[in-house]
Protein backbone atom coordinates (compact mmCIF):
# COMPACT_ATOMS: atom_id res chain seq x y z
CA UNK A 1 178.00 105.50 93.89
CA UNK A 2 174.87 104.22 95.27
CA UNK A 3 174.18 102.09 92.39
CA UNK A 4 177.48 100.68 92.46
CA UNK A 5 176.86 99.51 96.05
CA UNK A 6 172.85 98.59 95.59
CA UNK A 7 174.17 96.01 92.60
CA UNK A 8 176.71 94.32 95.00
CA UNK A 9 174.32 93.92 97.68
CA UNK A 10 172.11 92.73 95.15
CA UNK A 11 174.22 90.04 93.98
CA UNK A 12 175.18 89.43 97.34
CA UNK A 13 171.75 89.00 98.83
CA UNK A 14 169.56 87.58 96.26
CA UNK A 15 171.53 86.17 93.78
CA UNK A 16 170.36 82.40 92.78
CA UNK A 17 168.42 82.22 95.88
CA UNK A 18 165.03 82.54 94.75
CA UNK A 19 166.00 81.27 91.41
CA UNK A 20 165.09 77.41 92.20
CA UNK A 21 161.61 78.19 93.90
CA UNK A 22 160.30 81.02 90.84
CA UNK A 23 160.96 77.68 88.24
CA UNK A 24 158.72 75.70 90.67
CA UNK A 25 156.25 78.07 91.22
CA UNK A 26 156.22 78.95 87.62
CA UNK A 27 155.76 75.12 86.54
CA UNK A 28 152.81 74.85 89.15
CA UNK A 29 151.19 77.56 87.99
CA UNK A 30 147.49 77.12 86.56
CA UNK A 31 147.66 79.69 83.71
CA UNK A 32 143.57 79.13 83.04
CA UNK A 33 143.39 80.52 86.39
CA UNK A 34 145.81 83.68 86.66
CA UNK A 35 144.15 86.79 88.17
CA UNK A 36 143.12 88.93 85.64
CA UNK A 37 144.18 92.25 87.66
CA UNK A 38 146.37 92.40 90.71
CA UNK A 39 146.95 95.67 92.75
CA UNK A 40 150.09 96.42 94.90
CA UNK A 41 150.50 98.80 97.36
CA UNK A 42 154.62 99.11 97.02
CA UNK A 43 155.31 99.72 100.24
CA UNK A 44 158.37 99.93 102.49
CA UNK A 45 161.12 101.72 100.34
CA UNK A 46 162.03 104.30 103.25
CA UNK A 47 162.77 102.15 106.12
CA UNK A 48 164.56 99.48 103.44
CA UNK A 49 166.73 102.20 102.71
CA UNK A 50 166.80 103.63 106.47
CA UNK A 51 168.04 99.77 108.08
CA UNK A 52 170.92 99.80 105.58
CA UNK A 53 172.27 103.25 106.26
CA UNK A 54 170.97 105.11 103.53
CA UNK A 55 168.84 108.20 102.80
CA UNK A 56 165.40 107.27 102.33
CA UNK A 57 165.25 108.64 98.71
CA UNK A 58 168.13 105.73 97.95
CA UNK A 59 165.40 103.14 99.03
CA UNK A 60 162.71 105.19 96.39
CA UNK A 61 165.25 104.52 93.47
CA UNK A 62 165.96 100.64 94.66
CA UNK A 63 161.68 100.37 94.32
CA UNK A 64 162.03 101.41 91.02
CA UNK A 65 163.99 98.22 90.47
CA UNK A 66 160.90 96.30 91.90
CA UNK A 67 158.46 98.07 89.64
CA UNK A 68 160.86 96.89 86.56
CA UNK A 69 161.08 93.53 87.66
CA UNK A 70 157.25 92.92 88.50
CA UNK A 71 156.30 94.49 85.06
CA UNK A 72 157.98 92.80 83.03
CA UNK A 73 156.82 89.58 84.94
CA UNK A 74 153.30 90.30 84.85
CA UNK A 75 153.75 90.62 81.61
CA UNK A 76 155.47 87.86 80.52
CA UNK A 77 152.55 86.20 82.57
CA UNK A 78 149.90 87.58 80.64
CA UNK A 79 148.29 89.43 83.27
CA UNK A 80 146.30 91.83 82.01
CA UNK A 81 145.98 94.77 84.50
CA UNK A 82 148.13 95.44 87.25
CA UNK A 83 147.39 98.47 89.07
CA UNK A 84 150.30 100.26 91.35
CA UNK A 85 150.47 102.45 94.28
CA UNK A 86 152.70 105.13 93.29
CA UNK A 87 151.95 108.11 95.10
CA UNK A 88 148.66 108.93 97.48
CA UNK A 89 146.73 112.10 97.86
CA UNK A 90 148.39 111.97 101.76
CA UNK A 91 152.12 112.07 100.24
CA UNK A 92 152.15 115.48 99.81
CA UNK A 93 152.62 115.86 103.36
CA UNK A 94 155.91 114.11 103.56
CA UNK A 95 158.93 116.90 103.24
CA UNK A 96 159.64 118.72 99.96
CA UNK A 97 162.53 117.08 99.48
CA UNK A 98 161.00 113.85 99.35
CA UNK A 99 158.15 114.98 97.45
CA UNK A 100 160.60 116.57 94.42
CA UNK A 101 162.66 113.17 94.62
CA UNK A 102 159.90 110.74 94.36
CA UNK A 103 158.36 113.16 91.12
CA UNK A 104 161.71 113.11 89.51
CA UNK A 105 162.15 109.30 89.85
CA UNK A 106 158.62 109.02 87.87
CA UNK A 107 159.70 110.97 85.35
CA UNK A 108 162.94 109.08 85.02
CA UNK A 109 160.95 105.62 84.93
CA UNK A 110 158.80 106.72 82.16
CA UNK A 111 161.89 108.14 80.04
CA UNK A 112 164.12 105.59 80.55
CA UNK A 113 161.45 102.95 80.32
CA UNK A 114 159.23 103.90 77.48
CA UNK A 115 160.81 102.25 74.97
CA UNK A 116 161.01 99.52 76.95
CA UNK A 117 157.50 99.01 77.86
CA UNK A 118 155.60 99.44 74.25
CA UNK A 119 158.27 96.91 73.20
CA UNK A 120 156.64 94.56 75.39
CA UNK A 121 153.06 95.93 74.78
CA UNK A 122 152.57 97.13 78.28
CA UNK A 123 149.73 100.46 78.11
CA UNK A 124 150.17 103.06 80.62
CA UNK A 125 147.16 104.42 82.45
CA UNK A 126 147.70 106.80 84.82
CA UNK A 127 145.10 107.36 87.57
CA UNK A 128 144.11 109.48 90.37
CA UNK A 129 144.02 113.69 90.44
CA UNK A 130 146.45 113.88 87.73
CA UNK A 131 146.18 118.25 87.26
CA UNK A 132 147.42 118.54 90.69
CA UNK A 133 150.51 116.71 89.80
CA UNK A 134 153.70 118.61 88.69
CA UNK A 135 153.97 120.01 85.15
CA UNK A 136 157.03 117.87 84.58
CA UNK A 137 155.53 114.38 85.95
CA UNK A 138 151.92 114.92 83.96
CA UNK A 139 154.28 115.91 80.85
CA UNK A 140 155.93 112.39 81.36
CA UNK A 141 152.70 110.54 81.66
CA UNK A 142 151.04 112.49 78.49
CA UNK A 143 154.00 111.11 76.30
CA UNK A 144 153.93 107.80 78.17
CA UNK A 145 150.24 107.40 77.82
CA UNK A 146 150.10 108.82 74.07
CA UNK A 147 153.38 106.54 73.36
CA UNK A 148 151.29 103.06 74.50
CA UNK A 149 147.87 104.33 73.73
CA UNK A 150 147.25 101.38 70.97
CA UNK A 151 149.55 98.62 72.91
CA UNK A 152 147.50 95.68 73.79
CA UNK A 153 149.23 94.15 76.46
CA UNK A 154 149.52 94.41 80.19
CA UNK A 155 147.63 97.55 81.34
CA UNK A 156 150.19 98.95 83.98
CA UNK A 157 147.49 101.69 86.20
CA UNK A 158 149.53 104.47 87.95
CA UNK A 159 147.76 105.65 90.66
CA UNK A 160 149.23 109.14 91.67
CA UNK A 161 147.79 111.96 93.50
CA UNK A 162 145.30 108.70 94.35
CA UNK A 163 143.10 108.42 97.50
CA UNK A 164 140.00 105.81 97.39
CA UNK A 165 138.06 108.21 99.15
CA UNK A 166 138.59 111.17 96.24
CA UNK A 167 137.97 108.61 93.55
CA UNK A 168 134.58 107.88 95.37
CA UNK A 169 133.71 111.76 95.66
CA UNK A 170 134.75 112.53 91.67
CA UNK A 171 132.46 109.50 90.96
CA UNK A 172 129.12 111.46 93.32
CA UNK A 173 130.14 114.49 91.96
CA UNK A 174 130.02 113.17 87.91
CA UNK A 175 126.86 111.40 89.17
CA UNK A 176 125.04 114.34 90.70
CA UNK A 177 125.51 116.38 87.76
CA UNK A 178 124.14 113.84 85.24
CA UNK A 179 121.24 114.30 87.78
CA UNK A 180 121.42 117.96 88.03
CA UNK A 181 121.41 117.88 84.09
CA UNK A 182 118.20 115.52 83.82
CA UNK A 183 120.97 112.68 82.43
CA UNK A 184 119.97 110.48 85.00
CA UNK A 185 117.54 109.67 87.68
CA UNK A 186 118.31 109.14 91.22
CA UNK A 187 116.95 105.35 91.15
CA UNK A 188 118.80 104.52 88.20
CA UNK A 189 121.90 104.80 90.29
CA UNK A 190 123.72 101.63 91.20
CA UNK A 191 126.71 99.79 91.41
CA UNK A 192 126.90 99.75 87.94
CA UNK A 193 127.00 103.38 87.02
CA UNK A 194 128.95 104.09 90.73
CA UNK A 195 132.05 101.43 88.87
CA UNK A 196 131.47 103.64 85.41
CA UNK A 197 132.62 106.95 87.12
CA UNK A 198 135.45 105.10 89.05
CA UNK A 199 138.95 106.28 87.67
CA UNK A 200 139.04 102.38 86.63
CA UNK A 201 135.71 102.67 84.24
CA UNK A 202 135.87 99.48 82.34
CA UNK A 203 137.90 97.22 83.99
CA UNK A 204 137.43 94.42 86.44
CA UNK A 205 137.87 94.69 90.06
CA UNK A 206 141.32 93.61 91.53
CA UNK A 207 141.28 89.53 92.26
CA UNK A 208 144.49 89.95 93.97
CA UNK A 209 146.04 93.32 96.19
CA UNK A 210 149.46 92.76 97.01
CA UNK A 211 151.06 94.63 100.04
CA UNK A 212 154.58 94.29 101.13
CA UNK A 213 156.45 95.60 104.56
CA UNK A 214 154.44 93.86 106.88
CA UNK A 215 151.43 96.65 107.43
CA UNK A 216 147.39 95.36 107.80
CA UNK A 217 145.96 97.96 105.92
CA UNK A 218 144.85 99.50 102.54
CA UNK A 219 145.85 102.78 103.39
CA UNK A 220 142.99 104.70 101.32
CA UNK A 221 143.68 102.06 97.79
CA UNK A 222 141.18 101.28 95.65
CA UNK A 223 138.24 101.53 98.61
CA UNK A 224 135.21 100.29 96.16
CA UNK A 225 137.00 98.04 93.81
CA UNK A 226 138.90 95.97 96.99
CA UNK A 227 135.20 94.45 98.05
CA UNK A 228 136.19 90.77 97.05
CA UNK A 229 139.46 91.21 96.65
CA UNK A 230 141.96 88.61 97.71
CA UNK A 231 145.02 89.89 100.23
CA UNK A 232 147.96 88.46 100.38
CA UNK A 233 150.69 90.28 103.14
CA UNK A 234 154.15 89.87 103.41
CA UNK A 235 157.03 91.24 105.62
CA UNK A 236 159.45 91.73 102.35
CA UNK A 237 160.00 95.38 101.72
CA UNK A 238 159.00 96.18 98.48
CA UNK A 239 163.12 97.06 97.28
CA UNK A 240 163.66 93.55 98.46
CA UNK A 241 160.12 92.13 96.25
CA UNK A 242 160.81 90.28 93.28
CA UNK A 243 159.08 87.66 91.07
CA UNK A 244 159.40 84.56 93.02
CA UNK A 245 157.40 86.75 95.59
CA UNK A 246 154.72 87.75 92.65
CA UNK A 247 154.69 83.71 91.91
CA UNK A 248 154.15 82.99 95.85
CA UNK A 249 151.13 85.55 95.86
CA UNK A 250 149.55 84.05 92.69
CA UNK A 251 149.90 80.45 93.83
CA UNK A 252 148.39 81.07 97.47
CA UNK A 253 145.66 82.80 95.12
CA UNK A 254 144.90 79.93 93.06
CA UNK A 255 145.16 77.86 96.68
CA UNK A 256 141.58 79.80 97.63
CA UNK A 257 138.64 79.57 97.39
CA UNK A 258 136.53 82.83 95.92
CA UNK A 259 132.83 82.32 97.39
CA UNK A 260 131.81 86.62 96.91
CA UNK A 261 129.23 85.67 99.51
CA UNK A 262 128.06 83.16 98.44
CA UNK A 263 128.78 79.14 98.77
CA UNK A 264 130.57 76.82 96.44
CA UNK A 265 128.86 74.25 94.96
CA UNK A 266 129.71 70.62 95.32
């Protein structure tokens, strides 16, 4: 039933509208100077679903149609990581219900999906406290991850069970037992070897963090790689973000100017 009525407002709502401005954009675009990893915190699905009448899980499942559509443009863009907000070490204290709904949907994603996704080379990486997750959802993301493991294409980062701050304390904790264990000495420690023990060891920071819904803050994403990172904000809710949004992000982007503290020179 629901989907039935979420395709017809679809059709009804977006239809050819963006259509026009994503060809621009997409013309414009400088592909020598495409971020190399964008983040997005996808928020907004509950009160999307809430102004139209529906139970918040309804606006959960239309997200999921977001997460399809700004995968598969990524990578047809050739972006190479894109790193996703799923679900935050502070979810769990949402209701049960809510909780069992948004697990389920993840597992459906990455069934459904799969297939989908190595076809277009796109490597899963799931990150964040993944053992506290349920047996079902790491079950998924074992045979998700195992399924892409060689796929050299878009790097899509799951962050589940993720909270900056607990990606910051795994990383002490790794570090102060390499010191415990002799492995390392205290003034060998630096930004370097912090980045190594990060649950992103190995990849670049994000150049771009997209967050939809209209909120000014990072809510606990990504705390130490977000230093330089460029924001762009936007009131769409994130069942209502499509590509001609991802195009508007990346050409305001490529409109800036990335000093890192320091000056450009003329």
């Amino acid at each position: 039933m629901f989907g039935k009525i979420l395709g017809f407002w679809r059709r009804e709502e977006s239809g050819d509208q963006h259509g026009a401005e994503a060809k621009r954009l997409l013309k414009k675009l400088d592909r020598s100077r495409l971020p190399k990893h964008i983040a997005i915190i996808m928020d907004g699905n509950g009160r999307w679903a809430q102004r139209r009448g529906f139970p918040r899980a309804y606006g959960h499942r239309a997200g999921v149609e977001s997460l399809r559509d700004i995968v598969k443009a990524c990578s047809e863009l050739q972006i190479p990581i894109l790193t996703v907000y799923a679900f935050s070490t502070e979810n769990w204290k949402r209701p049960q219900e809510e909780v069992d709904i948004l697990m389920d949907l993840l597992v459906e994603y990455l069934n459904k999906e799969i297939d989908e996704l190595c076809r277009s080379g796109v490597r899963i990486n799931p990150i964040g406290r993944l053992g506290d997750l349920p047996r079902q959802a790491q079950d998924a993301l074992k045979m998700a991850t195992d399924c892409s493991r060689n796929n050299k294409g878009l790097i899509l980062n799951l962050a589940l069970n993720y909270g900056g701050r607990t990606e910051i304390v795994d990383a002490v904790r790794s570090i102060a037992a390499d010191v415990e264990k002799g492995l390392l000495r205290p003034g060998e420690i630096d930004d370097k070897v912090i980045s190594e023990r990060l649950y992103t060891a190995g990849q670049p920071d994000p150049d771009l963090l997209i967050r939809p819904a209209g909120d000014f803050r990072i809510s606990n994403f990504l705390l130490w790689q977000l230093a330089y990172t460029e924001f762009w904000l936007t009131p769409v809710m994130w069942p209502d973000f499509r590509r001609v949004h991802l195009l508007r992000a990346i050409d305001d982007f490529q409109r800036r100017e990335r000093r890192f503290g320091g000056l450009i020179k003329k």
